[in-house]
PDB file of N, CA and C in Angstrom:
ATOM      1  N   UNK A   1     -30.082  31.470   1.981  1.00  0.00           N
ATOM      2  CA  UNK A   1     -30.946  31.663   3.125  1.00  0.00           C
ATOM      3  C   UNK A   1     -30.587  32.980   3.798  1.00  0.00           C
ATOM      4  N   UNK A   2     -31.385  33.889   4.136  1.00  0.00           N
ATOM      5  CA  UNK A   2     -31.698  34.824   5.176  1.00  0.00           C
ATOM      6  C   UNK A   2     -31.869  34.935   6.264  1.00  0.00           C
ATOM      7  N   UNK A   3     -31.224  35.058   6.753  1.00  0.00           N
ATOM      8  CA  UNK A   3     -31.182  34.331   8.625  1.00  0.00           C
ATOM      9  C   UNK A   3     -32.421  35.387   9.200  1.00  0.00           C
ATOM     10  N   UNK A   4     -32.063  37.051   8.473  1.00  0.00           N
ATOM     11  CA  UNK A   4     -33.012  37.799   9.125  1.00  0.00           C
ATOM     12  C   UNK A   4     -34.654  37.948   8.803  1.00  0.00           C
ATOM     13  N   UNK A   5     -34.798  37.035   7.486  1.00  0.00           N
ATOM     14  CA  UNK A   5     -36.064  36.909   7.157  1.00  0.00           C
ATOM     15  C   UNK A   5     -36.644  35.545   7.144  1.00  0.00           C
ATOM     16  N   UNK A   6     -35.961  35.014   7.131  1.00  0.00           N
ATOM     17  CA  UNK A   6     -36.543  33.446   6.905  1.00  0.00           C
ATOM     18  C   UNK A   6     -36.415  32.907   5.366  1.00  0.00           C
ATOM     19  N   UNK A   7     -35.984  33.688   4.627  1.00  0.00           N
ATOM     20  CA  UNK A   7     -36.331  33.528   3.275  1.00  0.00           C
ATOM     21  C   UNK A   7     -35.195  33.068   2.341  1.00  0.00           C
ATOM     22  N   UNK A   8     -35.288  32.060   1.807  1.00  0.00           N
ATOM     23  CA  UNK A   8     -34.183  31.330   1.481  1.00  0.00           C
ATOM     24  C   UNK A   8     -34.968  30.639  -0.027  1.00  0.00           C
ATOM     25  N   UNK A   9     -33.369  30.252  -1.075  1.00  0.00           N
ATOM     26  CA  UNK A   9     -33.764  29.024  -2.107  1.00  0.00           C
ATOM     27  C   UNK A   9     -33.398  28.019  -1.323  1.00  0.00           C
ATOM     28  N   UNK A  10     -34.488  27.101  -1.971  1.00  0.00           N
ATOM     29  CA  UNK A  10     -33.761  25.505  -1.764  1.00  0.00           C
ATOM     30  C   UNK A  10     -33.573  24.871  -2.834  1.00  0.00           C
ATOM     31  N   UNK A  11     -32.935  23.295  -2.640  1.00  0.00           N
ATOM     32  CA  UNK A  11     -33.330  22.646  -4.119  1.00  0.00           C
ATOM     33  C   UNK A  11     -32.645  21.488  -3.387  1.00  0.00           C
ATOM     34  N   UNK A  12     -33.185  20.124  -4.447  1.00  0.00           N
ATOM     35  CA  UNK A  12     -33.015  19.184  -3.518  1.00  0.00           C
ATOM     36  C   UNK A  12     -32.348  18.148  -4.890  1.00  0.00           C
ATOM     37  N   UNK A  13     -32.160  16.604  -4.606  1.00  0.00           N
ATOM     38  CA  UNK A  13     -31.761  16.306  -5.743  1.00  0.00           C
ATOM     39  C   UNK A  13     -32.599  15.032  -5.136  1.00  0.00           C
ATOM     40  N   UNK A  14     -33.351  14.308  -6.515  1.00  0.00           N
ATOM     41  CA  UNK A  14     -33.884  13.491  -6.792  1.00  0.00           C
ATOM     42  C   UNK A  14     -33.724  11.901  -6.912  1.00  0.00           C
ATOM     43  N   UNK A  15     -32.556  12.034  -7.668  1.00  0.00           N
ATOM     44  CA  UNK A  15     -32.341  10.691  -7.812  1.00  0.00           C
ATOM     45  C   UNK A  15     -30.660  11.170  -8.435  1.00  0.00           C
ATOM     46  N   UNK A  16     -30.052  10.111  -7.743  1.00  0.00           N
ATOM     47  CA  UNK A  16     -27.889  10.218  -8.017  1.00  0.00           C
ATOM     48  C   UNK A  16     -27.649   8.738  -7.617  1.00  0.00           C
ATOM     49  N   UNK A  17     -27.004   8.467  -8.842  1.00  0.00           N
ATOM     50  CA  UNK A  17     -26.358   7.411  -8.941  1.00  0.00           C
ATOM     51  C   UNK A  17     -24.718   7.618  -9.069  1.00  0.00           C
ATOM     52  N   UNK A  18     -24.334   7.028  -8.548  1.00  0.00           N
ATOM     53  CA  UNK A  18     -22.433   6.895  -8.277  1.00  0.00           C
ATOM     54  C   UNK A  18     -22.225   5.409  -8.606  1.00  0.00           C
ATOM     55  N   UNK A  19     -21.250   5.160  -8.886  1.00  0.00           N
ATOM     56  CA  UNK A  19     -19.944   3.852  -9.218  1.00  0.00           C
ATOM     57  C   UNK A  19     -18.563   4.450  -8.683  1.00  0.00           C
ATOM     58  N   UNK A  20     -18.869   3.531  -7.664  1.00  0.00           N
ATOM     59  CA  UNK A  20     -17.545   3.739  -7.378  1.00  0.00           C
ATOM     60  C   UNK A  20     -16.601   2.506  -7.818  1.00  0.00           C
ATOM     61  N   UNK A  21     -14.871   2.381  -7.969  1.00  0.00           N
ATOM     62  CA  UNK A  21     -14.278   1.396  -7.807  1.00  0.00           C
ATOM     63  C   UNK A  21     -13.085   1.773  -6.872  1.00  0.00           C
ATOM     64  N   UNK A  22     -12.808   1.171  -5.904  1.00  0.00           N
ATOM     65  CA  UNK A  22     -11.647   1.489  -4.888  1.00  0.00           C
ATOM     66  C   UNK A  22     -10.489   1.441  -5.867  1.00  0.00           C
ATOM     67  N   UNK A  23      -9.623   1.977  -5.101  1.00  0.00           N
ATOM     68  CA  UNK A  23      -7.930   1.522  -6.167  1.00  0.00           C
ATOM     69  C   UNK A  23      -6.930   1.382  -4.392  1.00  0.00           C
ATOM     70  N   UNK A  24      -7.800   1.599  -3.638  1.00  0.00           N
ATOM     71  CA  UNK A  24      -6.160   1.155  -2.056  1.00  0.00           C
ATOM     72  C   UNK A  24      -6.015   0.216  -1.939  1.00  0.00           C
ATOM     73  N   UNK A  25      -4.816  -0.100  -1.262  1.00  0.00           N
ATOM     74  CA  UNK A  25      -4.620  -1.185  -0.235  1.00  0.00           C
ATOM     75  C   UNK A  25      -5.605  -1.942  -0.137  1.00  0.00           C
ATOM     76  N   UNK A  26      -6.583  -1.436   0.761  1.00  0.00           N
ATOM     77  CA  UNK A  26      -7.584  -2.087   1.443  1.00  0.00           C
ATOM     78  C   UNK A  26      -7.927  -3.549   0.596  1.00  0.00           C
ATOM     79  N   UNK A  27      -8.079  -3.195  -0.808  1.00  0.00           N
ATOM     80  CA  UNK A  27      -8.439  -3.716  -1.831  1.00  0.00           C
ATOM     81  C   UNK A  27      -7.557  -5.331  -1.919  1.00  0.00           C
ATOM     82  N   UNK A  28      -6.404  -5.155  -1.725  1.00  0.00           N
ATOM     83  CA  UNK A  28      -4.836  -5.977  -1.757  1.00  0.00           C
ATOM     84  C   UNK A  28      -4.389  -6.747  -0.846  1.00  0.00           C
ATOM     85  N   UNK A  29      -5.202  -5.837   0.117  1.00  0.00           N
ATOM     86  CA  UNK A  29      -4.295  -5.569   1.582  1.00  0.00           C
ATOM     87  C   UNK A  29      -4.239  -7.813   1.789  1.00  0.00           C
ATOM     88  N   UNK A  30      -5.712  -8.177   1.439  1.00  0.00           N
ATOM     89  CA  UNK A  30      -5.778  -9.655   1.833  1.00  0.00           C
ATOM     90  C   UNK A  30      -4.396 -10.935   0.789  1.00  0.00           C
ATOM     91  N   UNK A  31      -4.054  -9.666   0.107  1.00  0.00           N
ATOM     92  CA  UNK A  31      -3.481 -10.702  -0.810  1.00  0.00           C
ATOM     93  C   UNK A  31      -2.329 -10.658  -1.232  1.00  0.00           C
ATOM     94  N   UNK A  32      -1.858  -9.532   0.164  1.00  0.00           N
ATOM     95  CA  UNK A  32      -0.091  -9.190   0.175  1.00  0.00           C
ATOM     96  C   UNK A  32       0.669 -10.469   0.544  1.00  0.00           C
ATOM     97  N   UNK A  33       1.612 -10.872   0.101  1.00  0.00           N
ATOM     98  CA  UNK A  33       2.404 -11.882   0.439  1.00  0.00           C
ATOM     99  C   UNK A  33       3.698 -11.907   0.656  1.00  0.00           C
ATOM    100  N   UNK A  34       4.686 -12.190   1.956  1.00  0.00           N
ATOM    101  CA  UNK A  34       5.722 -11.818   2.183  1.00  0.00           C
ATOM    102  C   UNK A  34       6.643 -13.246   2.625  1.00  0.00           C
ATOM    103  N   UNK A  35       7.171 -14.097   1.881  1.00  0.00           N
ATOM    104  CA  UNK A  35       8.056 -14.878   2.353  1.00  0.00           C
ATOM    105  C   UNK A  35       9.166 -15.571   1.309  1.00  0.00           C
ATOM    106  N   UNK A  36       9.922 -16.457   2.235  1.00  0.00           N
ATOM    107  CA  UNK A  36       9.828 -16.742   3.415  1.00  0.00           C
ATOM    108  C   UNK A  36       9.907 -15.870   4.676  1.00  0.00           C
ATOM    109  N   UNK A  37       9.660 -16.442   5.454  1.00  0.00           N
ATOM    110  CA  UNK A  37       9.479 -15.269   6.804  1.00  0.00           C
ATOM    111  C   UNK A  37       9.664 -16.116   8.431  1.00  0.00           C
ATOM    112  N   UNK A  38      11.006 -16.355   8.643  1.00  0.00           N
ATOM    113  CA  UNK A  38      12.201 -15.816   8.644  1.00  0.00           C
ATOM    114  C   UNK A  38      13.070 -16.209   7.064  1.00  0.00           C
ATOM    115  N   UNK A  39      13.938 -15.224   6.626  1.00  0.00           N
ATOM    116  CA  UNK A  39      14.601 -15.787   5.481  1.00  0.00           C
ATOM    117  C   UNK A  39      16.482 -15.856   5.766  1.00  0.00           C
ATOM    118  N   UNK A  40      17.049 -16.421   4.733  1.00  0.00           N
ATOM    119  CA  UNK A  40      18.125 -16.430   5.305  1.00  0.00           C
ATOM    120  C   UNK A  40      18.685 -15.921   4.024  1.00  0.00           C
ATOM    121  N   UNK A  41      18.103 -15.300   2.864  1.00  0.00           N
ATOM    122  CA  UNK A  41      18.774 -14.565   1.868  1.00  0.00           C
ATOM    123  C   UNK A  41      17.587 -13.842   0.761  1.00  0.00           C
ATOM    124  N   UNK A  42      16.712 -14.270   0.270  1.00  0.00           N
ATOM    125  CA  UNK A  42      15.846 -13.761  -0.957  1.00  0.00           C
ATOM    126  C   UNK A  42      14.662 -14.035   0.163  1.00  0.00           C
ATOM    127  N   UNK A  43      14.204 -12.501  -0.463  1.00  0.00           N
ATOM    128  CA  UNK A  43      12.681 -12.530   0.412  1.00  0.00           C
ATOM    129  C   UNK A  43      11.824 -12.406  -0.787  1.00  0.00           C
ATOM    130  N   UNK A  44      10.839 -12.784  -0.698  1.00  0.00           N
ATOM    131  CA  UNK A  44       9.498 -12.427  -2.308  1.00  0.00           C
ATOM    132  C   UNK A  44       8.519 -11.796  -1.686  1.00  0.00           C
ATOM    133  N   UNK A  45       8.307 -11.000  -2.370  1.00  0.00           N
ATOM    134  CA  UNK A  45       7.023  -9.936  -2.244  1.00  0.00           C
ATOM    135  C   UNK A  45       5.932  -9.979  -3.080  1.00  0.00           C
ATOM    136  N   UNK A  46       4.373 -10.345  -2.938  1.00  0.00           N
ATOM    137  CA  UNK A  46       4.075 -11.086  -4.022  1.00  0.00           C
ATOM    138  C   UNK A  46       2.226 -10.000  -3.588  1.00  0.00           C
ATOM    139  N   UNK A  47       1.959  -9.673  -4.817  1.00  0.00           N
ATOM    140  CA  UNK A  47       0.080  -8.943  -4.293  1.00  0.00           C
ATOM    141  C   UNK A  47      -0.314  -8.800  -5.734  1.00  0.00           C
ATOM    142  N   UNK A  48      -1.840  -8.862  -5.545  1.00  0.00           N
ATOM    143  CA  UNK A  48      -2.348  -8.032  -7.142  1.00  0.00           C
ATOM    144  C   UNK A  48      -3.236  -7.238  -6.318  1.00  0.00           C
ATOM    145  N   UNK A  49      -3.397  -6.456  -7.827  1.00  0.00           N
ATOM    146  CA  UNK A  49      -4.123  -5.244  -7.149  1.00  0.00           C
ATOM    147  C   UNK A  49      -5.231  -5.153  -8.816  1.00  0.00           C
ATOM    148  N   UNK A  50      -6.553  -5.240  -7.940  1.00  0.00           N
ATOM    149  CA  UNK A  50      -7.974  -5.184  -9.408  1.00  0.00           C
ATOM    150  C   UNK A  50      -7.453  -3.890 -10.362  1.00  0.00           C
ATOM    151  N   UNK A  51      -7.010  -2.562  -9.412  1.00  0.00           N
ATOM    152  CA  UNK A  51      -7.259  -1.534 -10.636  1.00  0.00           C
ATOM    153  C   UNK A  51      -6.254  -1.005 -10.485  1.00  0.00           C
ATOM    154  N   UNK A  52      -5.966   0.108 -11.077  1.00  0.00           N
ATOM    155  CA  UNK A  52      -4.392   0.689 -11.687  1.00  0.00           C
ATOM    156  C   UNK A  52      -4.409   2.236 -10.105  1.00  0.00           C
ATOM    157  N   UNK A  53      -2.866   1.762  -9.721  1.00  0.00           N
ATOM    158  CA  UNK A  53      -2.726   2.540  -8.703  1.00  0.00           C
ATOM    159  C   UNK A  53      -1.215   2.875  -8.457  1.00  0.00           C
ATOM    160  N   UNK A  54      -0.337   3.708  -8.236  1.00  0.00           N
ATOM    161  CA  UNK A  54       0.730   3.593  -7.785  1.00  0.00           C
ATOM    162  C   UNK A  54       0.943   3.363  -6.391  1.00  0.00           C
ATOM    163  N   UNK A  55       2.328   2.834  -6.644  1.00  0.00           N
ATOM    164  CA  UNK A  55       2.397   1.862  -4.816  1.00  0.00           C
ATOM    165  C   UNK A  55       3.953   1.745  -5.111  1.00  0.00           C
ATOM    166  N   UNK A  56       4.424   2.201  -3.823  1.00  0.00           N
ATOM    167  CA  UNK A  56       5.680   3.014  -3.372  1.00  0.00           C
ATOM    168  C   UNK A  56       5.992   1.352  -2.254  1.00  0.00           C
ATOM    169  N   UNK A  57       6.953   0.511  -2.379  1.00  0.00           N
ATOM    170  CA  UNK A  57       7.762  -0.446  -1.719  1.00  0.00           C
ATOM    171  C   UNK A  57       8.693  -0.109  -0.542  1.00  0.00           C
ATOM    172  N   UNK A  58       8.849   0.027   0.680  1.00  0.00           N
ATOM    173  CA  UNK A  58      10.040   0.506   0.958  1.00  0.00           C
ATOM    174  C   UNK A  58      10.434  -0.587   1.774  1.00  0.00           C
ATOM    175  N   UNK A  59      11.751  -0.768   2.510  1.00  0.00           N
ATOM    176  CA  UNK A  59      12.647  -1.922   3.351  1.00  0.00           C
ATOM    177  C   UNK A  59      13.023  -1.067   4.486  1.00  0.00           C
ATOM    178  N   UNK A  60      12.908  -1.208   5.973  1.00  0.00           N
ATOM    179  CA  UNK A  60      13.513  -0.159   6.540  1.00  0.00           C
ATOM    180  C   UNK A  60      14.193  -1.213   7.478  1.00  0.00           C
ATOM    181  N   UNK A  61      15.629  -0.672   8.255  1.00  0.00           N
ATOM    182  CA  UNK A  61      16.147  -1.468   9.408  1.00  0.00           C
ATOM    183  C   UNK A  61      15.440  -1.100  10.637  1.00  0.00           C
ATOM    184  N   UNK A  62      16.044  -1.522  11.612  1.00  0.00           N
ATOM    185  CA  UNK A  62      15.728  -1.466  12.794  1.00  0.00           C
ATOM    186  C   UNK A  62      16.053   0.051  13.297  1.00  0.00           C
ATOM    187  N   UNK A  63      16.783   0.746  12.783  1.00  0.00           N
ATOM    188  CA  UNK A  63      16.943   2.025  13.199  1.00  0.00           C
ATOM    189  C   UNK A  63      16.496   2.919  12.375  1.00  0.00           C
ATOM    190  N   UNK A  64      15.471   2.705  11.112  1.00  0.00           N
ATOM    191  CA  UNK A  64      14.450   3.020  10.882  1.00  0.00           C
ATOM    192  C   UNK A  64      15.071   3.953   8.924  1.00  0.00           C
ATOM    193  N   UNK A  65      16.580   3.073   8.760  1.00  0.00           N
ATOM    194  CA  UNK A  65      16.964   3.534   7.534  1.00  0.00           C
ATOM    195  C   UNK A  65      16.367   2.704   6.426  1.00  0.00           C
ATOM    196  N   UNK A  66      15.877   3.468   5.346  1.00  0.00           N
ATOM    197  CA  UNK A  66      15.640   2.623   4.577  1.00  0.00           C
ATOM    198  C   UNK A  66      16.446   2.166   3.538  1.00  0.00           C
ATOM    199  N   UNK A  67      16.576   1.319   3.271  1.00  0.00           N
ATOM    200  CA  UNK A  67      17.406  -0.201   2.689  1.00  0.00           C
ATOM    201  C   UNK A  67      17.170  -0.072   1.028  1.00  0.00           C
ATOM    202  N   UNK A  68      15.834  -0.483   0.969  1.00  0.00           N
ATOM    203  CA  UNK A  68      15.281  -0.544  -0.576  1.00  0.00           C
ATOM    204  C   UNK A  68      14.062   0.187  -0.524  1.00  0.00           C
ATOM    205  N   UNK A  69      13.756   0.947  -2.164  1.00  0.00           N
ATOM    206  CA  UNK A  69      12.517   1.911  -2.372  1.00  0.00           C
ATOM    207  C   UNK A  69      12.365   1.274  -3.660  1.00  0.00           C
ATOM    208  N   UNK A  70      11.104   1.009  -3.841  1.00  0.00           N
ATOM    209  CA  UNK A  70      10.324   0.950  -5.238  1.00  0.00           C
ATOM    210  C   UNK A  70       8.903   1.749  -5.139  1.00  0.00           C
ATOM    211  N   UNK A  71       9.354   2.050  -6.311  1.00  0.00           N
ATOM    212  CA  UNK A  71       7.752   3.147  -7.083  1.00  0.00           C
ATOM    213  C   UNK A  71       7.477   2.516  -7.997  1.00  0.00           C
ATOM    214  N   UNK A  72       6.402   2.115  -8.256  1.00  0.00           N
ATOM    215  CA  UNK A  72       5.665   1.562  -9.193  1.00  0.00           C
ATOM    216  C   UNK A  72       3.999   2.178  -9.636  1.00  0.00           C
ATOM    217  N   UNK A  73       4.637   2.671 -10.890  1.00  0.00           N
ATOM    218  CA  UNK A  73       3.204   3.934 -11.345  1.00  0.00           C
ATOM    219  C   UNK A  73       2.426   3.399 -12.056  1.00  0.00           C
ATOM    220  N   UNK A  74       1.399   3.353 -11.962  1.00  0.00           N
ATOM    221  CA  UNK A  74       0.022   3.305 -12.761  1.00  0.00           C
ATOM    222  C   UNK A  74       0.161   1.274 -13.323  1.00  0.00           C
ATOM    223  N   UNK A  75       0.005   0.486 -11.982  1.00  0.00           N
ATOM    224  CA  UNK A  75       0.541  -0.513 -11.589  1.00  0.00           C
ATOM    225  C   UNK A  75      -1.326  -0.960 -11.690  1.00  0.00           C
ATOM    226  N   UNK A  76      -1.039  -2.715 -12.125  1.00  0.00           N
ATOM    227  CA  UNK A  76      -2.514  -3.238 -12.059  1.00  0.00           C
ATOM    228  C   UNK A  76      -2.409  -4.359 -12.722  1.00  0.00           C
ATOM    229  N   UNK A  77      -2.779  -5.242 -11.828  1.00  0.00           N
ATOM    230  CA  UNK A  77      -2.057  -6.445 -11.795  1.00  0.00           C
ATOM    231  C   UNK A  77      -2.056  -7.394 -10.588  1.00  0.00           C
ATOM    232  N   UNK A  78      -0.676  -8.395 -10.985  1.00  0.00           N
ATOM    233  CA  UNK A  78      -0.188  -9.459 -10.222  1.00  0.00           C
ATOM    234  C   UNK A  78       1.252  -8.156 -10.307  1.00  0.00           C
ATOM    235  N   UNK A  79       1.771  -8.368  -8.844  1.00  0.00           N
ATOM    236  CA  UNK A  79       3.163  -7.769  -8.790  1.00  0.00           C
ATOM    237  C   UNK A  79       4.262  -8.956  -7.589  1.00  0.00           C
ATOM    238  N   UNK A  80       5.004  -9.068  -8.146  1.00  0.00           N
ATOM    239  CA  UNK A  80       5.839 -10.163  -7.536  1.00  0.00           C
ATOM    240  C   UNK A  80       7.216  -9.637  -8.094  1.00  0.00           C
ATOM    241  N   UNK A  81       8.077  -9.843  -6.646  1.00  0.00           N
ATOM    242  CA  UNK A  81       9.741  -9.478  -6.665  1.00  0.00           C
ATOM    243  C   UNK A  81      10.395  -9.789  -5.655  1.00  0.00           C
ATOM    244  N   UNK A  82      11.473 -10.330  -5.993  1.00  0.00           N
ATOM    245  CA  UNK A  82      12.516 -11.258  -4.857  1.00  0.00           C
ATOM    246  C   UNK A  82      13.514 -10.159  -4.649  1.00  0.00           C
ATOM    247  N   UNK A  83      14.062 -10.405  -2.979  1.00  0.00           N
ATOM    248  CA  UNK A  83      14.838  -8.975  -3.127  1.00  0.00           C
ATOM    249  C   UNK A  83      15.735  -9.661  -2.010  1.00  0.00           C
ATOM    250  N   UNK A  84      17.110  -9.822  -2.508  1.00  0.00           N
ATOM    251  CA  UNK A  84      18.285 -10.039  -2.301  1.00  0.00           C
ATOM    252  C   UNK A  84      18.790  -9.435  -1.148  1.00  0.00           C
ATOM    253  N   UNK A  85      18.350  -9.961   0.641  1.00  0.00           N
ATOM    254  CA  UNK A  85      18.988  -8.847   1.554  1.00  0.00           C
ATOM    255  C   UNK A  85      20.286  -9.846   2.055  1.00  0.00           C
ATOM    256  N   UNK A  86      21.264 -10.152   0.806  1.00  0.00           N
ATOM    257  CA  UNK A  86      22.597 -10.917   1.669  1.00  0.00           C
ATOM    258  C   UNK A  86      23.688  -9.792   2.151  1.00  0.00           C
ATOM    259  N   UNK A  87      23.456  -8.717   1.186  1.00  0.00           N
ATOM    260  CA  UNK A  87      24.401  -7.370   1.459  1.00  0.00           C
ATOM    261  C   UNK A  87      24.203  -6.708   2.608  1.00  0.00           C
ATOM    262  N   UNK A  88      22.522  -7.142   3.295  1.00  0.00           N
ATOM    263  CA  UNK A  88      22.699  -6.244   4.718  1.00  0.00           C
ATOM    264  C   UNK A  88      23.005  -7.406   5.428  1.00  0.00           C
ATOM    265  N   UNK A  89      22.314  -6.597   7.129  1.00  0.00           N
ATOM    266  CA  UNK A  89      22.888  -7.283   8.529  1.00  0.00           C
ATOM    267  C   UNK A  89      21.705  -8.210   8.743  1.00  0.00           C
ATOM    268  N   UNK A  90      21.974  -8.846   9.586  1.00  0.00           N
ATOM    269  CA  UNK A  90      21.148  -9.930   9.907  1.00  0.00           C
ATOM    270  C   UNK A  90      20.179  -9.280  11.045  1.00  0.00           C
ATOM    271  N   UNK A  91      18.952  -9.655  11.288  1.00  0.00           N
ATOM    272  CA  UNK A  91      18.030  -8.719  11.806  1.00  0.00           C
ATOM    273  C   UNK A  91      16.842  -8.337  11.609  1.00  0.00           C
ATOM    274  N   UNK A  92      16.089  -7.822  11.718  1.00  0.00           N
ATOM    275  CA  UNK A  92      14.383  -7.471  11.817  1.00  0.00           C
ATOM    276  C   UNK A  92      14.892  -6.556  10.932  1.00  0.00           C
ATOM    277  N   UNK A  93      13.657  -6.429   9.955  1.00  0.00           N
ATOM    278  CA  UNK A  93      13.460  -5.218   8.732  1.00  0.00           C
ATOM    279  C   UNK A  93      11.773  -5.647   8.482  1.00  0.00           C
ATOM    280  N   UNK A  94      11.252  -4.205   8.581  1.00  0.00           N
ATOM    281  CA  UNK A  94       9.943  -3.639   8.254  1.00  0.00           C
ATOM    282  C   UNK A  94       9.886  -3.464   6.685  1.00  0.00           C
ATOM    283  N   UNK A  95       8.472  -3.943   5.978  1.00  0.00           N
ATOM    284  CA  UNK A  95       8.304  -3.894   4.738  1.00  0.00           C
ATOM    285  C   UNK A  95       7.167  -2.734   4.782  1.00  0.00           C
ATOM    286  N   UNK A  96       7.339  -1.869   4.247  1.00  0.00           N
ATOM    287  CA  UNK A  96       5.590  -0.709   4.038  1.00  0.00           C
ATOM    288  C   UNK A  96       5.502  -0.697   2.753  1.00  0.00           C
ATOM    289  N   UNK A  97       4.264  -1.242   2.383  1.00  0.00           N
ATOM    290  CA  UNK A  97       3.649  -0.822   0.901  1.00  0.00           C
ATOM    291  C   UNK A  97       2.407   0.529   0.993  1.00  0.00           C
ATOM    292  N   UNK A  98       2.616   1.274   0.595  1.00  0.00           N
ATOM    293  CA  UNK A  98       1.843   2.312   0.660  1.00  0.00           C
ATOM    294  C   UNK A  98       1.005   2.530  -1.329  1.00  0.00           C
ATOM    295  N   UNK A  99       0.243   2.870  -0.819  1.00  0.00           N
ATOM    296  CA  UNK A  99      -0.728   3.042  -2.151  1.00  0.00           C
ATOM    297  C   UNK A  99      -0.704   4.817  -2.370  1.00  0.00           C
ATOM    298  N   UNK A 100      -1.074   5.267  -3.702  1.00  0.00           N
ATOM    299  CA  UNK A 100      -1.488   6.473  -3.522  1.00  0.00           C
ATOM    300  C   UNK A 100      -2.162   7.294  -2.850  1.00  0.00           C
ATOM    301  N   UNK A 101      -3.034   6.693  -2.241  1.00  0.00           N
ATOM    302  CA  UNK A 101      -4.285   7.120  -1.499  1.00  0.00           C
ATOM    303  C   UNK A 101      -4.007   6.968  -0.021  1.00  0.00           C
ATOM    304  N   UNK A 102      -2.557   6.638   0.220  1.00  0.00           N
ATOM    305  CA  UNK A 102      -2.142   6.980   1.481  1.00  0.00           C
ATOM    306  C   UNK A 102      -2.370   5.570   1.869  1.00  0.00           C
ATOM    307  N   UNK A 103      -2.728   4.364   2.032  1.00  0.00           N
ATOM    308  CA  UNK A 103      -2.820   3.515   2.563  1.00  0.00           C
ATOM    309  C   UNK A 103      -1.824   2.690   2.858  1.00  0.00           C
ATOM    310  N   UNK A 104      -1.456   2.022   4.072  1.00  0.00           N
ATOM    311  CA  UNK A 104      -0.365   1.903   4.554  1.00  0.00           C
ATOM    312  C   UNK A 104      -1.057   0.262   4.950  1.00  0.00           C
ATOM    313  N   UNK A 105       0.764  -0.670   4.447  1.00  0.00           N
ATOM    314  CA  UNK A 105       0.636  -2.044   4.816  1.00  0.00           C
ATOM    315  C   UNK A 105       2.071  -2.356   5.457  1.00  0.00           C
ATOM    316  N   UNK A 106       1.813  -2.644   6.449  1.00  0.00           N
ATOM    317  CA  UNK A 106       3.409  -3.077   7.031  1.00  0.00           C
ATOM    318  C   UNK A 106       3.534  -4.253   7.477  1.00  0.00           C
ATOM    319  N   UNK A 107       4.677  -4.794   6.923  1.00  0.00           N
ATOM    320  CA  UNK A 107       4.997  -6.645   7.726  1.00  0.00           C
ATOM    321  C   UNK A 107       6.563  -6.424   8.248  1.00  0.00           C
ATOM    322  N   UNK A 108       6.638  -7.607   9.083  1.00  0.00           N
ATOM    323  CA  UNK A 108       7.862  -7.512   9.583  1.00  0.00           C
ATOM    324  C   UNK A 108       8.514  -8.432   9.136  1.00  0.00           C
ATOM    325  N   UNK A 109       9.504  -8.608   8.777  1.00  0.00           N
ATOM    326  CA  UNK A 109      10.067  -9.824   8.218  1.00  0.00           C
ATOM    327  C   UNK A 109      11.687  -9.817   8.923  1.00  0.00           C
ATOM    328  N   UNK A 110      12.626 -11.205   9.212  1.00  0.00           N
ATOM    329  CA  UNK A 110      13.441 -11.648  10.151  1.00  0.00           C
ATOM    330  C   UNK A 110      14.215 -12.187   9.159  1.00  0.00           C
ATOM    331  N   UNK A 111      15.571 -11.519   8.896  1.00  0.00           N
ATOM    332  CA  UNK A 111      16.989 -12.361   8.448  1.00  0.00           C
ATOM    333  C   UNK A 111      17.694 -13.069   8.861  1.00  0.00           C
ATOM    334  N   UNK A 112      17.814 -14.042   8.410  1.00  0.00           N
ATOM    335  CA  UNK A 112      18.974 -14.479   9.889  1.00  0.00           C
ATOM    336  C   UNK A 112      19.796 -15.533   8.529  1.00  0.00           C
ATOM    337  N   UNK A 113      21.240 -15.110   8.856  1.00  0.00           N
ATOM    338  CA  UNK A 113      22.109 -15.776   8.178  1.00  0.00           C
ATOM    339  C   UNK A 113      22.519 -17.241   8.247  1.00  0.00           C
TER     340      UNK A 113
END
């Protein structure tokens, strides 16, 4: 377009078809599972996810160190794992599952010995 004449191409598009399939969280997010909750030793972490995505696990304390990290690449599925917190302190710890696509799931989960 020509701002000083008016005179411009156009072109337009007719007909577009897309498929999309999500791969986030969002997708999971209903079918994350975290217990028991309070626990007093093995916590289970339990989600599926329809299509193939990597998704990063982390454990953080209360002062915001993190504890445990899992990466899990090109993941799709049922994913389930028990995770042994008798070695830490007794106390509130944050779970974040994050997806590739940036999507963020956080639970809180309570130890108590």
């Amino acid at each position: 377009f020509d701002p000083g004449t008016g005179n411009g191409q156009y072109s337009s598009i007719n007909d577009c078809n897309l498929e999309c399939q999500s791969t986030s969280l969002e997708d999971i997010n209903n079918s994350i599972s975290i217990f028991p909750n309070p626990t007093n030793s093995i916590v289970t972490i339990e989600f599926e996810s329809p299509s193939s995505d990597e998704i990063k696990i982390g454990i953080y304390n209360t002062l915001g160190q993190e504890i445990l990290n899992r990466e899990i690449s090109s993941f799709s599925g049922e994913f389930k794992e028990k995770i042994n917190l008798e070695d830490y302190s007794e106390g509130v710890y944050i779970v974040n599952i994050i997806s590739n696509t940036g999507k963020l799931y956080t639970k809180r989960i309570s130890y108590i010995k």
